[in-house]
C-alpha atoms as a PDB file:
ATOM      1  CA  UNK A   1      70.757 101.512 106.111  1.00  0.00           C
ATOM      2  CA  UNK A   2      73.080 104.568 105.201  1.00  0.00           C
ATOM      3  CA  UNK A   3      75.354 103.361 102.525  1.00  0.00           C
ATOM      4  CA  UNK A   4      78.668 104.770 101.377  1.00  0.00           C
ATOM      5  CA  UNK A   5      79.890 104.017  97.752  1.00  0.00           C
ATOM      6  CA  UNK A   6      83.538 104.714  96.925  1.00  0.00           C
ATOM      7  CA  UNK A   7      86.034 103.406  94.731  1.00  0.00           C
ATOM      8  CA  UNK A   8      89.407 103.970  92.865  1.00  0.00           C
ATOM      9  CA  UNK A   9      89.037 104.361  89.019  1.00  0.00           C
ATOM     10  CA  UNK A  10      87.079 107.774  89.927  1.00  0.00           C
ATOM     11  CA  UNK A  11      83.904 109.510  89.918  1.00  0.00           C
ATOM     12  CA  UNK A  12      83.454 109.087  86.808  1.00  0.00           C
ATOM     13  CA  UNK A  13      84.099 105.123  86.262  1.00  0.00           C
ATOM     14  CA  UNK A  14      81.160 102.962  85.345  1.00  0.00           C
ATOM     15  CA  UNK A  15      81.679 100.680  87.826  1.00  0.00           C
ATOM     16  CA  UNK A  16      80.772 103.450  90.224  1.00  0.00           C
ATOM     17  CA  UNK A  17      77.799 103.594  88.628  1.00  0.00           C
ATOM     18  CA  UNK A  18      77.075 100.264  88.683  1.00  0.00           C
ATOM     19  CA  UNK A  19      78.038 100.127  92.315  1.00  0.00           C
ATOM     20  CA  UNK A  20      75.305 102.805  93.183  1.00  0.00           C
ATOM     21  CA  UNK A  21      73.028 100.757  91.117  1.00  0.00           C
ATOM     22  CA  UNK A  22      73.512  97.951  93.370  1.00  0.00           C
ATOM     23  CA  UNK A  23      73.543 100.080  96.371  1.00  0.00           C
ATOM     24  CA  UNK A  24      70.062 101.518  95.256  1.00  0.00           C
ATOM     25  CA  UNK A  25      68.805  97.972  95.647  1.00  0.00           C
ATOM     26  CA  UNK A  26      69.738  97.426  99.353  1.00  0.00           C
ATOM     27  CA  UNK A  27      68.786 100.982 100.808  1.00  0.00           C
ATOM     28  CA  UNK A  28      67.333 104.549  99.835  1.00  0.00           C
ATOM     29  CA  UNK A  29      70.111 106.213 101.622  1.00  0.00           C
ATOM     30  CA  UNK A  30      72.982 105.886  99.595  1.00  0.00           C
ATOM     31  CA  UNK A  31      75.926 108.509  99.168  1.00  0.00           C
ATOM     32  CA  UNK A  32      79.167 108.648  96.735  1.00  0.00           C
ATOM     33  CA  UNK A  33      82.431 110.082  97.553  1.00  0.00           C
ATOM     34  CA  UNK A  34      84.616 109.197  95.425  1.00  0.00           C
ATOM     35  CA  UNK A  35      87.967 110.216  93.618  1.00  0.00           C
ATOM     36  CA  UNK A  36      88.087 112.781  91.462  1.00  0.00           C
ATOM     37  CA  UNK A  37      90.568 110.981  89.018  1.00  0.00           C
ATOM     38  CA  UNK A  38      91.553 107.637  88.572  1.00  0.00           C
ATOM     39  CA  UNK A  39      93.340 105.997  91.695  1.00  0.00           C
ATOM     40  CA  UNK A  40      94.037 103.050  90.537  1.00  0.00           C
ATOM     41  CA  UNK A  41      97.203 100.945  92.275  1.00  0.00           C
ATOM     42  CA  UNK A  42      97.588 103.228  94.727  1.00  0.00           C
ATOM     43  CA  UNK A  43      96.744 100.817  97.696  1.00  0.00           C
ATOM     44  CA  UNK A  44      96.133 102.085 100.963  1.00  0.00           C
ATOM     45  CA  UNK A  45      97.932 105.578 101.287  1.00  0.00           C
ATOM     46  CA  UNK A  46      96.999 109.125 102.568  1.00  0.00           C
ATOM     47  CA  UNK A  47      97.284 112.579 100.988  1.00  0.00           C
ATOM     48  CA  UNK A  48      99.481 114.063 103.645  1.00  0.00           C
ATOM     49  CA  UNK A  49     101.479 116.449 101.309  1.00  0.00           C
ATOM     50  CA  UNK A  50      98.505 118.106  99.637  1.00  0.00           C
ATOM     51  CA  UNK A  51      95.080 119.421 100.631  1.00  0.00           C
ATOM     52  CA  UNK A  52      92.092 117.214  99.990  1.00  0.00           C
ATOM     53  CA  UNK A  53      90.145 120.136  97.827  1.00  0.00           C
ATOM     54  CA  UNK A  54      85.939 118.432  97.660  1.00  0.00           C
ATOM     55  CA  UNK A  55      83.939 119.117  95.171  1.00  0.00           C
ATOM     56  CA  UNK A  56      80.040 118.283  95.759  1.00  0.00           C
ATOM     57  CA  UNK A  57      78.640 116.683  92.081  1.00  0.00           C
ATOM     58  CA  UNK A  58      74.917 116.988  93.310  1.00  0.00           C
ATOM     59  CA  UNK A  59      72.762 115.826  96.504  1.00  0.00           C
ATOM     60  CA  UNK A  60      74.997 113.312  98.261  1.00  0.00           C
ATOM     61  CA  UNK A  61      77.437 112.868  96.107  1.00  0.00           C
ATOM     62  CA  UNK A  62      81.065 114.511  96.012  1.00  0.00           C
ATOM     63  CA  UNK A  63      83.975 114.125  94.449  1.00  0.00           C
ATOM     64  CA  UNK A  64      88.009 114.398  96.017  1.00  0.00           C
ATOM     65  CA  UNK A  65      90.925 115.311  95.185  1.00  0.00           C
ATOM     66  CA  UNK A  66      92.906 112.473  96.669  1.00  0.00           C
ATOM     67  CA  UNK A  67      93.099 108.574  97.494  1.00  0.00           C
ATOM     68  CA  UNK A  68      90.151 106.056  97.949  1.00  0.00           C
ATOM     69  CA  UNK A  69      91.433 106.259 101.740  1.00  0.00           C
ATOM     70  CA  UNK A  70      90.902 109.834 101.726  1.00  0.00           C
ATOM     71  CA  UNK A  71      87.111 109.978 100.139  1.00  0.00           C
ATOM     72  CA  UNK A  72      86.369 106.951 103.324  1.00  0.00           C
ATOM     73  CA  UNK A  73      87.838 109.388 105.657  1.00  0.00           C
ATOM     74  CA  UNK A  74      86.244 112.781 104.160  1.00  0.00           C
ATOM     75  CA  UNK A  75      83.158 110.411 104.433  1.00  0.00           C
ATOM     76  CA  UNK A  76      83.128 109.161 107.705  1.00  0.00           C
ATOM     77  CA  UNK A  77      84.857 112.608 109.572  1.00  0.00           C
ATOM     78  CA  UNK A  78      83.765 115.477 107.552  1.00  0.00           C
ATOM     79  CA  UNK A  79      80.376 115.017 104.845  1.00  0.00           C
ATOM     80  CA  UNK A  80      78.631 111.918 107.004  1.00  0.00           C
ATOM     81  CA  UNK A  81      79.944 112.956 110.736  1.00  0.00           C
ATOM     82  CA  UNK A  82      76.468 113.224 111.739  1.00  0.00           C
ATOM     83  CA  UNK A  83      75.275 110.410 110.894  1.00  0.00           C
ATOM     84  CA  UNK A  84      78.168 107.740 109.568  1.00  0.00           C
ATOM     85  CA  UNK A  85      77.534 105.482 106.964  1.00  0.00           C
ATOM     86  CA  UNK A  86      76.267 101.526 108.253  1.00  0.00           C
ATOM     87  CA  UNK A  87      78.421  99.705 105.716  1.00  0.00           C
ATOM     88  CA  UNK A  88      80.990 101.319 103.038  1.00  0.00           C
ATOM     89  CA  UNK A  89      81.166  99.634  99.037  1.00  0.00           C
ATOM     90  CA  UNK A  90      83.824 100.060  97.151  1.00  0.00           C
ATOM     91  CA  UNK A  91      83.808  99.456  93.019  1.00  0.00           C
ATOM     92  CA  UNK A  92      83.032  98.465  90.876  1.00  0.00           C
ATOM     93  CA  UNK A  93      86.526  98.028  90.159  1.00  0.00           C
ATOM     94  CA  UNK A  94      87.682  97.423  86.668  1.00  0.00           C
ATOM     95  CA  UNK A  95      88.992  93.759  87.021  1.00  0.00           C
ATOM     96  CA  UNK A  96      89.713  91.444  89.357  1.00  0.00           C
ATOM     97  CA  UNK A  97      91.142  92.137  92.888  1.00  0.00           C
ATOM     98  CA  UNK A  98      92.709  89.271  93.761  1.00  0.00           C
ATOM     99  CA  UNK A  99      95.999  87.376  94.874  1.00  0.00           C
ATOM    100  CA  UNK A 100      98.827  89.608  94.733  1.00  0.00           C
ATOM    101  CA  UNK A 101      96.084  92.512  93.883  1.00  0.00           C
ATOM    102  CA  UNK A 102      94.952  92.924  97.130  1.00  0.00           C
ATOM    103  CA  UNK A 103      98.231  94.858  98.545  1.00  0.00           C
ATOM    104  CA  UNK A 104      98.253  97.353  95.840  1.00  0.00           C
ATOM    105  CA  UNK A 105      94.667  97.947  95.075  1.00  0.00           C
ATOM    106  CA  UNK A 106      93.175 101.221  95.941  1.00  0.00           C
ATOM    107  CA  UNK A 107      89.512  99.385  95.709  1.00  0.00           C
ATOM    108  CA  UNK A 108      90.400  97.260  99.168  1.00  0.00           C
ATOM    109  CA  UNK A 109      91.996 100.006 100.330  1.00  0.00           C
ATOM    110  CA  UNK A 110      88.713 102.430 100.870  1.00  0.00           C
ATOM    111  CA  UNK A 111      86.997  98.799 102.619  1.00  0.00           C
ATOM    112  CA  UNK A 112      89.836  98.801 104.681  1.00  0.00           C
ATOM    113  CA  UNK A 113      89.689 102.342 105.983  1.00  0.00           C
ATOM    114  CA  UNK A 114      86.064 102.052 107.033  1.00  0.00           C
ATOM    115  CA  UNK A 115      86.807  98.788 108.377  1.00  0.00           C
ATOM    116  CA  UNK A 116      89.367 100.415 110.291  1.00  0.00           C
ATOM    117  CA  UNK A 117      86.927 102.837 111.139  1.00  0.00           C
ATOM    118  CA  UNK A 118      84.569 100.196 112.613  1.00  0.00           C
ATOM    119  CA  UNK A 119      81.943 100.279 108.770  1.00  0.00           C
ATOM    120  CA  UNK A 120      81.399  96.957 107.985  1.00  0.00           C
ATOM    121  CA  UNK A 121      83.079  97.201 104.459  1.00  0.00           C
ATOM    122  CA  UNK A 122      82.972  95.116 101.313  1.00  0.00           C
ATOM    123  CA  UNK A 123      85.681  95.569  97.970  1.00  0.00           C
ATOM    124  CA  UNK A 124      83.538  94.304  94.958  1.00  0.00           C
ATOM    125  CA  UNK A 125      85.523  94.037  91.564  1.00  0.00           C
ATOM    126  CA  UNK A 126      84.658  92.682  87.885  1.00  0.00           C
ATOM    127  CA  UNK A 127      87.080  90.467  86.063  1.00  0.00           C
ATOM    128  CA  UNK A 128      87.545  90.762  82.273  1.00  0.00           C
ATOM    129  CA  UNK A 129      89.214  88.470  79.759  1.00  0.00           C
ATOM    130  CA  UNK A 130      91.978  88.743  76.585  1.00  0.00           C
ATOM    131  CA  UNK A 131      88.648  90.890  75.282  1.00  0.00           C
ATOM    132  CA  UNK A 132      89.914  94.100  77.055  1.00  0.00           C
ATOM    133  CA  UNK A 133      88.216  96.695  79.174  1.00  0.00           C
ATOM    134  CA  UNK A 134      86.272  97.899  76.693  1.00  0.00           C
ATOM    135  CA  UNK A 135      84.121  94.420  76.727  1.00  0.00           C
ATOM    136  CA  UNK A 136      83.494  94.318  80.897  1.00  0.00           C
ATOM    137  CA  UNK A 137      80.818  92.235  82.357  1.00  0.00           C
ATOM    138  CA  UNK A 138      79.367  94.688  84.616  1.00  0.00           C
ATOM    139  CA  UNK A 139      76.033  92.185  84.441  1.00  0.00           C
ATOM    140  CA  UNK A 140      77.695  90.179  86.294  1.00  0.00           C
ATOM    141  CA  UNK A 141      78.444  92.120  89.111  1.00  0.00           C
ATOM    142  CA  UNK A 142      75.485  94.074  88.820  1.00  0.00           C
ATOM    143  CA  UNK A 143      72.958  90.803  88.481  1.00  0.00           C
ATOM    144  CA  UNK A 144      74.508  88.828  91.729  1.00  0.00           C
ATOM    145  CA  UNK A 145      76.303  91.403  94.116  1.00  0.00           C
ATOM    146  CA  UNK A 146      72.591  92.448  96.099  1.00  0.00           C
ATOM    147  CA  UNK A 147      72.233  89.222  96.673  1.00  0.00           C
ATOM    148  CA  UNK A 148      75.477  88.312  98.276  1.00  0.00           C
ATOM    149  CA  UNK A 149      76.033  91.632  99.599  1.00  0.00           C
ATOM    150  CA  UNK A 150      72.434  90.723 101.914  1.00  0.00           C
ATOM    151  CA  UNK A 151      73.765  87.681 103.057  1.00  0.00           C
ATOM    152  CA  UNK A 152      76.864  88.756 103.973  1.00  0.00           C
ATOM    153  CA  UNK A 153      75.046  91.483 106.570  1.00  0.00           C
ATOM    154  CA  UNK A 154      72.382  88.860 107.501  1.00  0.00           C
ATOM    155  CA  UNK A 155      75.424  86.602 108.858  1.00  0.00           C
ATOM    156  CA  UNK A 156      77.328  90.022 110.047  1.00  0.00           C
ATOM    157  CA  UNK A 157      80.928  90.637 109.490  1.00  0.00           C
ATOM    158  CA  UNK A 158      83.456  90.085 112.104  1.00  0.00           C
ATOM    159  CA  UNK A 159      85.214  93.086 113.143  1.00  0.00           C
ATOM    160  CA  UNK A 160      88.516  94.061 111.744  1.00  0.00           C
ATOM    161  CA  UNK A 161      87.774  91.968 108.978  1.00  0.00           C
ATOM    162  CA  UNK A 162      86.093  93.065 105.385  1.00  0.00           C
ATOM    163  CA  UNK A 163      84.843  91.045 102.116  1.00  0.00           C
ATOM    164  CA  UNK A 164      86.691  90.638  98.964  1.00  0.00           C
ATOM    165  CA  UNK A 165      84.474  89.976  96.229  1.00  0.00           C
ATOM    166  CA  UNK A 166      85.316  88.980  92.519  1.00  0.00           C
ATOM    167  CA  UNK A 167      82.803  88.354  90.074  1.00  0.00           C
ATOM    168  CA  UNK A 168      83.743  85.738  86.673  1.00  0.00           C
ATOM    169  CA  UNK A 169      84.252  87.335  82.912  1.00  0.00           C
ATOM    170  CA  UNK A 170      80.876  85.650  82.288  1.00  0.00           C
ATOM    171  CA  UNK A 171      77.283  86.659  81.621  1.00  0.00           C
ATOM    172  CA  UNK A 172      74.882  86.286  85.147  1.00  0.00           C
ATOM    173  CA  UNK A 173      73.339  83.189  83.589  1.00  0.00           C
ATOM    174  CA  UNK A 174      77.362  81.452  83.059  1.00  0.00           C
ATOM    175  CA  UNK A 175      77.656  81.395  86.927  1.00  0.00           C
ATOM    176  CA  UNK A 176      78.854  78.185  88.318  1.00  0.00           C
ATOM    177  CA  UNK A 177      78.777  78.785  91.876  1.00  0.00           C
ATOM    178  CA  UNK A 178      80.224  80.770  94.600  1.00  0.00           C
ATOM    179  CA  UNK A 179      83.664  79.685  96.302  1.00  0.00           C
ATOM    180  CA  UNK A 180      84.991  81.255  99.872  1.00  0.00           C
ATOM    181  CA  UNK A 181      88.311  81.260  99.289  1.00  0.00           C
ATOM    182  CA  UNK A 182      91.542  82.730 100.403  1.00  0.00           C
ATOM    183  CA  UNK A 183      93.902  84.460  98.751  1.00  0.00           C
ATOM    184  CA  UNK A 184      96.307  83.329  95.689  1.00  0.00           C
ATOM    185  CA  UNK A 185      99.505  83.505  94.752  1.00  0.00           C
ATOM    186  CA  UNK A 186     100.534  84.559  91.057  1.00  0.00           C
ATOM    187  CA  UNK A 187     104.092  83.552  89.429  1.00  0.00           C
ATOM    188  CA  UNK A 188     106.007  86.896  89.969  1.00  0.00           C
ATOM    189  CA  UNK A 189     107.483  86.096  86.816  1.00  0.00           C
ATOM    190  CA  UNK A 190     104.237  87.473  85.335  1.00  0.00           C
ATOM    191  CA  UNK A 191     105.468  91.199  86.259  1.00  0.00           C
ATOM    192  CA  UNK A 192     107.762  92.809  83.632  1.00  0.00           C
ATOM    193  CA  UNK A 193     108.864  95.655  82.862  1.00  0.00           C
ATOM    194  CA  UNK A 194     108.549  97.325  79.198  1.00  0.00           C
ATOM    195  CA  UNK A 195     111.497  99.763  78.435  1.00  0.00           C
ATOM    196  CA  UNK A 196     110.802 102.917  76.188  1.00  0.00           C
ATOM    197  CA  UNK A 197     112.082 105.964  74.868  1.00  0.00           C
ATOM    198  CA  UNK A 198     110.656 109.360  74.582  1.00  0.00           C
ATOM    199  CA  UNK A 199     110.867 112.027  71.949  1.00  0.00           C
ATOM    200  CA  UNK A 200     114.115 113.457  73.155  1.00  0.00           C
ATOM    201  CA  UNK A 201     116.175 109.539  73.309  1.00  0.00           C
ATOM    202  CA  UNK A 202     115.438 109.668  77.059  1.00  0.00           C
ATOM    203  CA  UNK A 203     114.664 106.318  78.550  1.00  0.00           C
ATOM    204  CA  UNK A 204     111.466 105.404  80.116  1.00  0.00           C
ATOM    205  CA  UNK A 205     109.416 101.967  81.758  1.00  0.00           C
ATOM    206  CA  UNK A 206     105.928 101.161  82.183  1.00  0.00           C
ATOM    207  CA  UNK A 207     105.225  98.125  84.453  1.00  0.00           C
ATOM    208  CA  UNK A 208     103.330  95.615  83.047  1.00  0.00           C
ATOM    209  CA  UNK A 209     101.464  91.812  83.272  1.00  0.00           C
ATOM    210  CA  UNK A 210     101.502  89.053  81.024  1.00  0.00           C
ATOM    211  CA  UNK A 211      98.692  86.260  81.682  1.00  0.00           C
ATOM    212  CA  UNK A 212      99.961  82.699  83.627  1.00  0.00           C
ATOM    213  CA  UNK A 213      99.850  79.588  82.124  1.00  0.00           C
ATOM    214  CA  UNK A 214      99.894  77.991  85.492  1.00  0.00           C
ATOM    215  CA  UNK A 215      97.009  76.359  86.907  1.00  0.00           C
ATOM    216  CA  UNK A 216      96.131  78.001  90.140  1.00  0.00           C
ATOM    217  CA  UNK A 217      95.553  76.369  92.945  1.00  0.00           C
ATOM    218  CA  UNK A 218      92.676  74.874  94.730  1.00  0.00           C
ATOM    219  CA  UNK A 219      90.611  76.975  97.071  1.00  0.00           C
ATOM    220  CA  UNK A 220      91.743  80.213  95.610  1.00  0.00           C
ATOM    221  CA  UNK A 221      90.007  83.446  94.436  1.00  0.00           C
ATOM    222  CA  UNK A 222      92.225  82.968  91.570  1.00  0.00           C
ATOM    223  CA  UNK A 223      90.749  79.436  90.339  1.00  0.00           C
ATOM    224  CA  UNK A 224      87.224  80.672  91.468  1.00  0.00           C
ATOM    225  CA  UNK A 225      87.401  83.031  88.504  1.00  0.00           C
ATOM    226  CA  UNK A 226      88.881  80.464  86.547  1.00  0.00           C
ATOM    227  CA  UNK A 227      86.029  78.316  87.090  1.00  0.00           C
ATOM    228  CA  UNK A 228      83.669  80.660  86.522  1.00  0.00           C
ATOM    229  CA  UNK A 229      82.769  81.184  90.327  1.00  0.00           C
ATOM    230  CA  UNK A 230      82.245  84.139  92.179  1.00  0.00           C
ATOM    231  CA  UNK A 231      84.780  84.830  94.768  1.00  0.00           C
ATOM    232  CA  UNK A 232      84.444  85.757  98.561  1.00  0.00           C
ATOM    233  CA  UNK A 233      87.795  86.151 100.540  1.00  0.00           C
ATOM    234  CA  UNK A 234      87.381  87.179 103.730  1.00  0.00           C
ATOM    235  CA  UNK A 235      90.408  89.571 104.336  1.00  0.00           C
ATOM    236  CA  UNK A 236      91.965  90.423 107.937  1.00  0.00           C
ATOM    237  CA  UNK A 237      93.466  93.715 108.801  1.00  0.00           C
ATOM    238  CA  UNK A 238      96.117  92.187 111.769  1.00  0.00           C
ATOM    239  CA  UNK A 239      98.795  91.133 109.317  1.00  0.00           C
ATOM    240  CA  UNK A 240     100.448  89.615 112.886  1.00  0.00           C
ATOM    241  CA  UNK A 241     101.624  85.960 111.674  1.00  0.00           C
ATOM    242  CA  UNK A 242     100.962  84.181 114.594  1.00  0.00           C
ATOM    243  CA  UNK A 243     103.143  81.085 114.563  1.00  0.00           C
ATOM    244  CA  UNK A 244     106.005  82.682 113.464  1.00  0.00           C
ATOM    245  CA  UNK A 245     105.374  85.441 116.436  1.00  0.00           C
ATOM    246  CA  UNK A 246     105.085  82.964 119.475  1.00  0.00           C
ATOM    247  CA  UNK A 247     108.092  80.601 117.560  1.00  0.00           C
ATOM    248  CA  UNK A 248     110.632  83.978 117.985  1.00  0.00           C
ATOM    249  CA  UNK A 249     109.144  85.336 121.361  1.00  0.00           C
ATOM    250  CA  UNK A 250     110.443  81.795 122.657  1.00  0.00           C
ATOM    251  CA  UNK A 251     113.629  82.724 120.741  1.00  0.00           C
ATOM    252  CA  UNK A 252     113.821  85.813 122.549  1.00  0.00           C
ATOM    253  CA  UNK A 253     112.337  85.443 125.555  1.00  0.00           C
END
């Protein structure tokens, strides 16, 4: 099995490492192509403006200038065109990748593109706690993700759809469980924004999150993690909401 590992914090994250780590245990054949800076929130969108310059690290592994989207395509069309990866990983990302996450998260974005490009494709991503990012669990994610990752191909993925995973701020032996679950919802209350000023008296923002107090709700990657629980969301790329479509092609029709 040809493996591709991408992600969005950059080639030079360790959850990338710890992603090839776990890569290393499923096949021989793994290769990195991955950012050459940190991507982080920048969901699933293209360089179209600017060149993608790559820059090869070592023996299959390379870094881009550009998007997690862009490293799946230089992958899949350019690096690995003669012989395309089997499945595409994405992460380790540097927290948890769920609920609201999921639509800005550069992470899902790279499993999306090789979903998209027919590469069964899995996001993985380590939560952390009020400790920080300097105090990450990669054990975690590192100690259980082989595991599930196997079972997951054993069963096979459905096409057009790709794996979510999200591993607990907990040591390997703290796991509770594993929950399939679908996606949360946050309070959007949580979002603020922090006003600043620069040197010069100039105003400035940065966006930022406060934690909920609210109890999330059942069947959720969001109280997985809350439970301790590793997550696995299936997530679909046809957005099309189905009742609502057939309820306004009768309107229309």
């Amino acid at each position: 099995m040809r493996i591709l590992v991408t992600n969005d914090d950059g080639i030079h994250a360790e959850g990338l490492a710890v992603l090839e780590r776990i890569a290393a245990q499923l096949s021989d054949d793994v290769w990195v192509v991955a950012p050459e800076t940190d991507q982080s929130g920048v969901a699933h969108s293209l360089s179209l403006s600017n060149p993608l310059r790559l820059r090869q690290i070592s023996e299959k592994r390379y870094a881009v200038a550009g998007t997690p989207t862009d490293c799946v395509i230089m992958a899949a069309r350019s690096i690995m065109i003669e012989n395309r990866p089997d499945l595409v990983l994405s992460g380790v990302n540097r927290g948890q990748n769920v609920a609201e996450d999921v639509t800005y998260s550069g992470t899902i974005a790279a499993a999306m593109e090789g979903t998209l490009l027919g590469i069964p494709s899995i996001a993985v991503s380590q939560a952390y706690g009020p400790q920080g990012r300097d105090q990450i669990r990669w054990d975690c994610a590192e100690h259980h993700a082989p595991g599930i990752i196997r079972r997951l191909l054993e069963e096979g993925i459905p096409e057009g759809v790709l794996f979510n995973l999200n591993f607990p701020n907990v040591a390997p032996a703290e796991v509770k469980g594993v929950a399939v679950t679908v996606q949360g919802r946050r309070d959007q209350e949580l979002v603020r924004l922090e006003p600043r000023t620069d040197g010069r008296g100039n105003p400035y923002f940065w966006i930022a999150f406060q934690r909920s107090r609210k109890e999330p709700a059942n069947g959720t990657d969001l109280r997985a993690l809350a439970e301790q629980k590793i997550s696995i969301t299936p997530l679909e790329l046809d957005l099309t909401h189905e009742p609502t479509l057939t309820r306004f092609a009768q309107v229309f029709s």
